[in-house]
N, C-alpha and C. Protein backbone atom coordinates (compact mmCIF):
# COMPACT_ATOMS: atom_id res chain seq x y z
N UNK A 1 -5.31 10.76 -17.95
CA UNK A 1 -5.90 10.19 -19.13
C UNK A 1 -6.31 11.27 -20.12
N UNK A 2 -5.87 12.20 -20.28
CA UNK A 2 -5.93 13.37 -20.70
C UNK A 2 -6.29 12.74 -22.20
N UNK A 3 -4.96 12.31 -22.75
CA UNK A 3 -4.34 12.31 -24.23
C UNK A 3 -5.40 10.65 -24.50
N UNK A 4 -6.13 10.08 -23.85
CA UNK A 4 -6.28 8.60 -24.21
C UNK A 4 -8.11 8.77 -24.45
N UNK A 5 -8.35 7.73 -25.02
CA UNK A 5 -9.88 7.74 -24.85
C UNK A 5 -10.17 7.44 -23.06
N UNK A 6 -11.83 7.95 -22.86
CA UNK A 6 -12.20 7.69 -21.77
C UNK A 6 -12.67 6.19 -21.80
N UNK A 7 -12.42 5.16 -20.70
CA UNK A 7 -12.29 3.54 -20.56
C UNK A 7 -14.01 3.92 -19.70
N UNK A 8 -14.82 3.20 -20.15
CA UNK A 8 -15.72 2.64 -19.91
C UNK A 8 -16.08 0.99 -19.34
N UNK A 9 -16.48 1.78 -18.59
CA UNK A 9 -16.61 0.07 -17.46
C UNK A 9 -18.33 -0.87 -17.15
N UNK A 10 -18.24 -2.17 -17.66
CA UNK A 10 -19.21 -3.09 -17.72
C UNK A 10 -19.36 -2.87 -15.83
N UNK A 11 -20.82 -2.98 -15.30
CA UNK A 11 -21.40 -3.33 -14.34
C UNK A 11 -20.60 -4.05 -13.45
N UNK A 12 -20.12 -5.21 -13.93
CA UNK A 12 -19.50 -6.42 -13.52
C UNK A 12 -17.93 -5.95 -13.21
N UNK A 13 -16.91 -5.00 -14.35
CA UNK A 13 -15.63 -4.87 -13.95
C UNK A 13 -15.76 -3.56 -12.42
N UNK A 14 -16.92 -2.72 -12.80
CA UNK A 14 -17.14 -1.55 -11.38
C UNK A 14 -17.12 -2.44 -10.21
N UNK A 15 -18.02 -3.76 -10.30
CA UNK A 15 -17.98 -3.95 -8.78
C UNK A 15 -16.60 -4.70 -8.06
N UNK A 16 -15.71 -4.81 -9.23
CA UNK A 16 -14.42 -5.61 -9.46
C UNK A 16 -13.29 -4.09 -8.27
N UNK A 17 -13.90 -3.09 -9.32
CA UNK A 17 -13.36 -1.91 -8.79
C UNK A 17 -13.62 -1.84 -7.23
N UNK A 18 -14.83 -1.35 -7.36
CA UNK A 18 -15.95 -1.15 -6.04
C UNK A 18 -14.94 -2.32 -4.43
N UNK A 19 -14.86 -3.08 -4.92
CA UNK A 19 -14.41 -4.30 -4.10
C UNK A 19 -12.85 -3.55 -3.95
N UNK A 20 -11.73 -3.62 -4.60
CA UNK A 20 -10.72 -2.89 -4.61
C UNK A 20 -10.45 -2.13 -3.67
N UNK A 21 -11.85 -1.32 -3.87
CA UNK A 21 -11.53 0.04 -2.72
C UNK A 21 -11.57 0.13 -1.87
N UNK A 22 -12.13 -0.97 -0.99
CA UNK A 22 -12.19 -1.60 0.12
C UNK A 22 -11.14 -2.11 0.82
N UNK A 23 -10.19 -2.70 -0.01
CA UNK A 23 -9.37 -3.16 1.00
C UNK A 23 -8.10 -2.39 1.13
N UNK A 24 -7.48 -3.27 2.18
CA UNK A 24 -6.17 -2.25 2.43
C UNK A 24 -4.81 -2.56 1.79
N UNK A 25 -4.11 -2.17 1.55
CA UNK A 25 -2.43 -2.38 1.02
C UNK A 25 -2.32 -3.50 0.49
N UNK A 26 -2.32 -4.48 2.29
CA UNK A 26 -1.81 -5.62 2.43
C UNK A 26 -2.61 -6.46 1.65
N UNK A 27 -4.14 -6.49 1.75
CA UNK A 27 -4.61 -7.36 0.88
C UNK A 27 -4.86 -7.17 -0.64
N UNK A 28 -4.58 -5.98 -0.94
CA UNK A 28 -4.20 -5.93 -2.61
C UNK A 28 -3.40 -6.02 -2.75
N UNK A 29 -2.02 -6.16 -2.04
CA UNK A 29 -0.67 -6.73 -2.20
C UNK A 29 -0.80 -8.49 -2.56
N UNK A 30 -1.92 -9.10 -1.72
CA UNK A 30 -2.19 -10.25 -2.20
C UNK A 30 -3.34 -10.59 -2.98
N UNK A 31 -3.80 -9.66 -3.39
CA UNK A 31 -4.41 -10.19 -4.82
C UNK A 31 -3.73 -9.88 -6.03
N UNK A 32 -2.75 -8.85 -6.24
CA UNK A 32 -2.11 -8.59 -7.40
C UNK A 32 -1.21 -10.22 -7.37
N UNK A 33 -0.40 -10.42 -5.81
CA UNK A 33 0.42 -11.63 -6.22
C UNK A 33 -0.21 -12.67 -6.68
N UNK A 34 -1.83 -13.05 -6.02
CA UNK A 34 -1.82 -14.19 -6.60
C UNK A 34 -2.21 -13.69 -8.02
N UNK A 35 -2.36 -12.88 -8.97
CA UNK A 35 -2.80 -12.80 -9.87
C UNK A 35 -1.50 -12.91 -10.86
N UNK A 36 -0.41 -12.39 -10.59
CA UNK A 36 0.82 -12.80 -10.94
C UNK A 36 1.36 -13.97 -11.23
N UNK A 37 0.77 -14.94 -9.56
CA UNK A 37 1.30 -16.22 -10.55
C UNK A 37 0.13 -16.93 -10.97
N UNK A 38 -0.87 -16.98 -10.26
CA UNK A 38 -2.00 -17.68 -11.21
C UNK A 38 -2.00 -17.75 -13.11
N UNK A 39 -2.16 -16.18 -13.45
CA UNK A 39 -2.14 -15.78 -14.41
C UNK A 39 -0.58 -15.51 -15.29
N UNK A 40 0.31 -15.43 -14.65
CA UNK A 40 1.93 -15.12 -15.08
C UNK A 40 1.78 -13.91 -15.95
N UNK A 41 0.93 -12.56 -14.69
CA UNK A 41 1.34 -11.19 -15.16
C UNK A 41 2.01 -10.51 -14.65
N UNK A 42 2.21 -9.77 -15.16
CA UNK A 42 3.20 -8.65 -13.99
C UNK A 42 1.84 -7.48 -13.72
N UNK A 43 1.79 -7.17 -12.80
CA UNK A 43 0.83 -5.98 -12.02
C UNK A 43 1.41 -4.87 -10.90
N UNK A 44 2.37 -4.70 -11.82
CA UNK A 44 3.03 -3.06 -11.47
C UNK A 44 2.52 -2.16 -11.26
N UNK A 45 1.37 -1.59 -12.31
CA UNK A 45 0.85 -0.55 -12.67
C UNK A 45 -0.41 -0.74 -11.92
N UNK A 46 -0.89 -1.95 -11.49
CA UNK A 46 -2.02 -1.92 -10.72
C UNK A 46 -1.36 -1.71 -9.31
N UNK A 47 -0.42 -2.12 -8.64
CA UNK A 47 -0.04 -1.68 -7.49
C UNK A 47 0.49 -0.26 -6.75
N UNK A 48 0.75 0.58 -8.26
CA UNK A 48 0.99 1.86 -8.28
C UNK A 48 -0.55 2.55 -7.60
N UNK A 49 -1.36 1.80 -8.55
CA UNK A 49 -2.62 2.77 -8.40
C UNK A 49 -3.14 2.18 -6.93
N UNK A 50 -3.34 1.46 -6.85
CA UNK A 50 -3.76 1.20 -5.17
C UNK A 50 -3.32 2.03 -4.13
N UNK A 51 -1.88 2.72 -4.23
CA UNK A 51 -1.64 3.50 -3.61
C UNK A 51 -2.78 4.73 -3.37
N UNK A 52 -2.90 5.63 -4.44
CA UNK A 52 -3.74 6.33 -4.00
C UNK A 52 -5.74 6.17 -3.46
N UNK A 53 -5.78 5.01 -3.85
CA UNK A 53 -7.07 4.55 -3.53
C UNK A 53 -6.98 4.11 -1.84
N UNK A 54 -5.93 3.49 -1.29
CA UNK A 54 -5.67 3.09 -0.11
C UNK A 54 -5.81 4.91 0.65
N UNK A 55 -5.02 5.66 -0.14
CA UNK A 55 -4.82 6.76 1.17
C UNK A 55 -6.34 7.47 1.08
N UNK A 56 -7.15 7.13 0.19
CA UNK A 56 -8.39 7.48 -0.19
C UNK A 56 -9.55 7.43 1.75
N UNK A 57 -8.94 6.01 1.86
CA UNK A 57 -9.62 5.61 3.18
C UNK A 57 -9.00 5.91 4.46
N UNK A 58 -7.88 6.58 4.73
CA UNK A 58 -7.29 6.67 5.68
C UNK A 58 -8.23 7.82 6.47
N UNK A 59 -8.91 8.73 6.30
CA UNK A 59 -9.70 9.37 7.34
C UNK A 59 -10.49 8.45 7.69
N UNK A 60 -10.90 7.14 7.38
CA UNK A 60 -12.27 6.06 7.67
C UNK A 60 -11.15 5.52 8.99
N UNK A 61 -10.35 5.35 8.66
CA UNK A 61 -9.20 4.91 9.24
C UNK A 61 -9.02 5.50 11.25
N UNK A 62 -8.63 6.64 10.48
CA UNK A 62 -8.08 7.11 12.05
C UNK A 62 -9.63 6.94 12.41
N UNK A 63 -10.79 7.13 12.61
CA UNK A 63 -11.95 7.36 12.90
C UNK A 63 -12.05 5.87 13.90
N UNK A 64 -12.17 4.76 13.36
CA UNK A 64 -12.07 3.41 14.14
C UNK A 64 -10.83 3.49 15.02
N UNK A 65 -11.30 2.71 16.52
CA UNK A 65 -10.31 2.77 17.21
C UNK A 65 -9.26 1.13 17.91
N UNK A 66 -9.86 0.33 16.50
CA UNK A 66 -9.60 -1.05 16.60
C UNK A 66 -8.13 -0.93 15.29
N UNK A 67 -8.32 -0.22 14.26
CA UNK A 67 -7.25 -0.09 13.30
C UNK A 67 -6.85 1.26 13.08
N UNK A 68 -5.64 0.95 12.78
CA UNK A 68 -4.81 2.29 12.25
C UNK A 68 -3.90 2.30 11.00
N UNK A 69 -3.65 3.05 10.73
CA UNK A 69 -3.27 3.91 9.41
C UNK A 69 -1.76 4.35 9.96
N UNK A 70 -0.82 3.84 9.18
CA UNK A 70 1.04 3.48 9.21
C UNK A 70 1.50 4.73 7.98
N UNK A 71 1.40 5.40 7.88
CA UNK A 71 2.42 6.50 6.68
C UNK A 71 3.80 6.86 7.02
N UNK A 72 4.45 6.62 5.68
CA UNK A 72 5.88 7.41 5.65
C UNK A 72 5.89 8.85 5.66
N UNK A 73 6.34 8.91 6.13
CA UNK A 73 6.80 10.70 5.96
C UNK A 73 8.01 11.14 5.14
N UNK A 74 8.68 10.33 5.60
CA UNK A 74 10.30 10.61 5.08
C UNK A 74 10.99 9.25 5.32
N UNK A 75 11.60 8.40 4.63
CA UNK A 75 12.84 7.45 4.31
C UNK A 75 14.04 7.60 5.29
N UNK A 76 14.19 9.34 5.46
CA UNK A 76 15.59 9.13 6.60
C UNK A 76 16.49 9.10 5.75
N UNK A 77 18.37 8.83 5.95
CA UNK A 77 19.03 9.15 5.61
C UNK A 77 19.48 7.36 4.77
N UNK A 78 18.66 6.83 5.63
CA UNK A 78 19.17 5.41 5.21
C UNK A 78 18.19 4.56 3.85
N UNK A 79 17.81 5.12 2.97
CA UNK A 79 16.36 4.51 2.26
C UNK A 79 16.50 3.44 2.11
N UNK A 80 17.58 2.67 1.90
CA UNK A 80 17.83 1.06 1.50
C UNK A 80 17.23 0.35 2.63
N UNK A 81 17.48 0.77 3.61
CA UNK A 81 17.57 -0.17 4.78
C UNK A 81 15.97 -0.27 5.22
N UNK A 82 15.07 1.15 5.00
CA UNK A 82 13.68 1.26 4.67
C UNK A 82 12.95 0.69 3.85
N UNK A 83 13.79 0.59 2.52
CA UNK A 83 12.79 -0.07 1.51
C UNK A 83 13.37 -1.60 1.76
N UNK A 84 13.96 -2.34 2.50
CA UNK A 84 14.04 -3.37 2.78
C UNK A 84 13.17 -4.05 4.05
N UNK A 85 12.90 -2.74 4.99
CA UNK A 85 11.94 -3.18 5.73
C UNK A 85 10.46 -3.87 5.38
N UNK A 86 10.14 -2.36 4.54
CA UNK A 86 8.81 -2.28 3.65
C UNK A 86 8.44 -3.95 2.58
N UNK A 87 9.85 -4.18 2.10
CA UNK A 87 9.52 -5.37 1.18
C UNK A 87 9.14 -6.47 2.08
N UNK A 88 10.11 -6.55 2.99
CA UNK A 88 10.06 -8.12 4.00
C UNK A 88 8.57 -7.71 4.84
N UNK A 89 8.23 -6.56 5.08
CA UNK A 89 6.96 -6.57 6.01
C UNK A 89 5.54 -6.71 5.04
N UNK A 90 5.75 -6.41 3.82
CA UNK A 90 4.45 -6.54 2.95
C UNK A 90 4.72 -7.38 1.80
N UNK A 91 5.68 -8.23 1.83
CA UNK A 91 5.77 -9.46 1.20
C UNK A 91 5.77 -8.64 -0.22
N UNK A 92 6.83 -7.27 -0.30
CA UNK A 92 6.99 -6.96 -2.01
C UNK A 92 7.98 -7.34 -2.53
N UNK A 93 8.09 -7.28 -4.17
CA UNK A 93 8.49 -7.60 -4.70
C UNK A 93 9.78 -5.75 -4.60
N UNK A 94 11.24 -5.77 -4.84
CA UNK A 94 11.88 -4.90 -4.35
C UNK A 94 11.49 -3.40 -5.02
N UNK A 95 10.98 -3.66 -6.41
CA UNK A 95 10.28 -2.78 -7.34
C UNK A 95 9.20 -1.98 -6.16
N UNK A 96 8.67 -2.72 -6.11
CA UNK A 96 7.10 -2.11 -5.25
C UNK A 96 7.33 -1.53 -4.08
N UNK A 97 8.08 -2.26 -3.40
CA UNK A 97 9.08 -1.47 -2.04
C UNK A 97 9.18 -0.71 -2.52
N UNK A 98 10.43 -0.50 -3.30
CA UNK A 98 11.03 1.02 -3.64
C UNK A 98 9.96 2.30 -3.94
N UNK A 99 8.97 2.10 -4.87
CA UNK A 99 8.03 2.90 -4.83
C UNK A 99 6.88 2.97 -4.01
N UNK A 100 6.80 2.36 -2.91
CA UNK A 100 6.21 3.13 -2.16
C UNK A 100 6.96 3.63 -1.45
N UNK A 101 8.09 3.41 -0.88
CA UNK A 101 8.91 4.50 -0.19
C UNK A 101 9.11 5.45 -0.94
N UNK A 102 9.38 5.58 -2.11
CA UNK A 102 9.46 6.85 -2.66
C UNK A 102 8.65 7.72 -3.06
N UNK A 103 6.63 7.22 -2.50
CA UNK A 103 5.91 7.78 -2.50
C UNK A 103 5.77 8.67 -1.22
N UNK A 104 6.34 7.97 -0.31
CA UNK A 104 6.26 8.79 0.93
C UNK A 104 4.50 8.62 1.49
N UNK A 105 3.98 7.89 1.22
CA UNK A 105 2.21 7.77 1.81
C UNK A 105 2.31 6.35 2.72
N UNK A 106 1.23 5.82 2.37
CA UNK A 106 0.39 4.94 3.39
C UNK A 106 1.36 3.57 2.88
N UNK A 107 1.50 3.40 3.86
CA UNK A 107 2.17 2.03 4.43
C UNK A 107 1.48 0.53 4.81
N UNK A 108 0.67 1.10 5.91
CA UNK A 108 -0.15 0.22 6.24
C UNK A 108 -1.60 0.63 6.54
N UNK A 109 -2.91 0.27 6.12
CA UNK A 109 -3.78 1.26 6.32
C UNK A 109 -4.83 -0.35 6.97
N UNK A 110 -6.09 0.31 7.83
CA UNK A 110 -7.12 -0.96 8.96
C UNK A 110 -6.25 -1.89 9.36
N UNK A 111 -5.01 -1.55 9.59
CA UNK A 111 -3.89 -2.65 10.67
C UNK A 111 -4.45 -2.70 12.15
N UNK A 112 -4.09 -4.02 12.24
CA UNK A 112 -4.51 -4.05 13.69
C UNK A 112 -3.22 -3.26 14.97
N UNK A 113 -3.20 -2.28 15.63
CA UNK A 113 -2.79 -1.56 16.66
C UNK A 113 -1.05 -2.56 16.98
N UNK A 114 -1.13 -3.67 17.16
CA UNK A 114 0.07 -4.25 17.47
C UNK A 114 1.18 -4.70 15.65
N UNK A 115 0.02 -4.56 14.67
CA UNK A 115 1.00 -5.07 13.64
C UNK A 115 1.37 -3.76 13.35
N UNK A 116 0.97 -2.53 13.31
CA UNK A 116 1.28 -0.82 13.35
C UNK A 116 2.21 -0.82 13.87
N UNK A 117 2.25 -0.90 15.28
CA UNK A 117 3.80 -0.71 16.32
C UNK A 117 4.57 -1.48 15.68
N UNK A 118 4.36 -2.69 15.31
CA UNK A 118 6.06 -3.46 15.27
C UNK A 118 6.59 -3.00 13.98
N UNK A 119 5.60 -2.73 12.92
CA UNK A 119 6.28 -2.15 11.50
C UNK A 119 6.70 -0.78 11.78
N UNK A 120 5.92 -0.20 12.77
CA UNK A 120 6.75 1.49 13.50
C UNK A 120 7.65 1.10 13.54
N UNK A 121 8.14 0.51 14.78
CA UNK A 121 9.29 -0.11 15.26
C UNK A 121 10.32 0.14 14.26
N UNK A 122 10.11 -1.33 13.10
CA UNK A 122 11.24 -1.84 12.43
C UNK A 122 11.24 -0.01 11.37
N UNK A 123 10.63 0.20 11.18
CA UNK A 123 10.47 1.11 10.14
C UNK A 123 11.88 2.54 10.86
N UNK A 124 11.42 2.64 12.39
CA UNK A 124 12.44 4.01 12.61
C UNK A 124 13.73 3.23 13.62
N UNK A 125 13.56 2.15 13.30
CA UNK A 125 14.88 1.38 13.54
C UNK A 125 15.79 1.95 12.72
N UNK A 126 15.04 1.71 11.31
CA UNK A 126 15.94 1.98 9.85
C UNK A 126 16.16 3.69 9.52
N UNK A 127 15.50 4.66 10.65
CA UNK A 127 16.09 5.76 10.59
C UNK A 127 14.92 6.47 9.54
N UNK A 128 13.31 5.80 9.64
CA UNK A 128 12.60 6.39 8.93
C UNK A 128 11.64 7.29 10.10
N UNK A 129 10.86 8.13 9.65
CA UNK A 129 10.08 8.77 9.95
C UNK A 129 8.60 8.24 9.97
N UNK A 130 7.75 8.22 10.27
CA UNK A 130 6.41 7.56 10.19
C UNK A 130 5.20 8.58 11.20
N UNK A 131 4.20 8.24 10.58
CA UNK A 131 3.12 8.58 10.97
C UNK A 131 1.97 7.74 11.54
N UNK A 132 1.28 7.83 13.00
CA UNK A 132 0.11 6.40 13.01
C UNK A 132 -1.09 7.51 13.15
N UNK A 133 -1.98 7.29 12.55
CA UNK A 133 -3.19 7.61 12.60
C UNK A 133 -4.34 6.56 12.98
């Protein structure tokens, strides 16, 4: 935000934020959707940024020993077949797939231990690399 004015935030949109930061992937994956069709926006640019707020919590992450923390490392030789995993397992739209695989970060972050393995699973089925914390 270098070049832009600095955005100032009402009480009310922080705790909007505040709340945000809390959750994981999957459930800001479903609040951008329903906000999509509720509202008929597109929220691209908000799903971009969740990314780094999600990997924000991943040391809170490995620390609990009820959830874990899913990262890409690397795509592998096959990325299609990865970012097809990624869409069908987090209900994205193919846009959003694609960039988070091509972020190479957090995948799945406070997953419960068995939904981790099976997206492991499908994930180096497809010849990807992954990380569980």
């Amino acid at each position: 935000m270098s070049d832009e004015t600095k955005i100032e935030l009402s009480k009310e949109e922080m705790a909007v934020i505040s709340a945000l930061e809390k959750l994981n992937i999957i459930s800001i994956n479903n609040v951008v959707k329903y906000m999509e069709q509720e509202y008929g926006i597109s929220a691209a640019p908000v799903a971009m940024a969740a990314a780094p707020m999600a990997g924000g919590a991943a040391g809170a992450a490995a620390e609990e020993k009820s959830t874990f923390t899913l990262s890409l490392k690397s795509s592998g030789p096959e990325k299609i077949g990865v970012i097809k995993v990624v869409k069908e397992a987090l209900n994205l739209g193919l846009k959003e797939a694609k960039d988070l695989v091509d972020a190479n970060g957090v995948i799945l972050e406070n997953a419960p231990k068995d939904q981790v393995e099976e997206l492991k699973a499908k994930l180096e089925a497809a010849k990807a690399e992954v990380e569980v914390k």
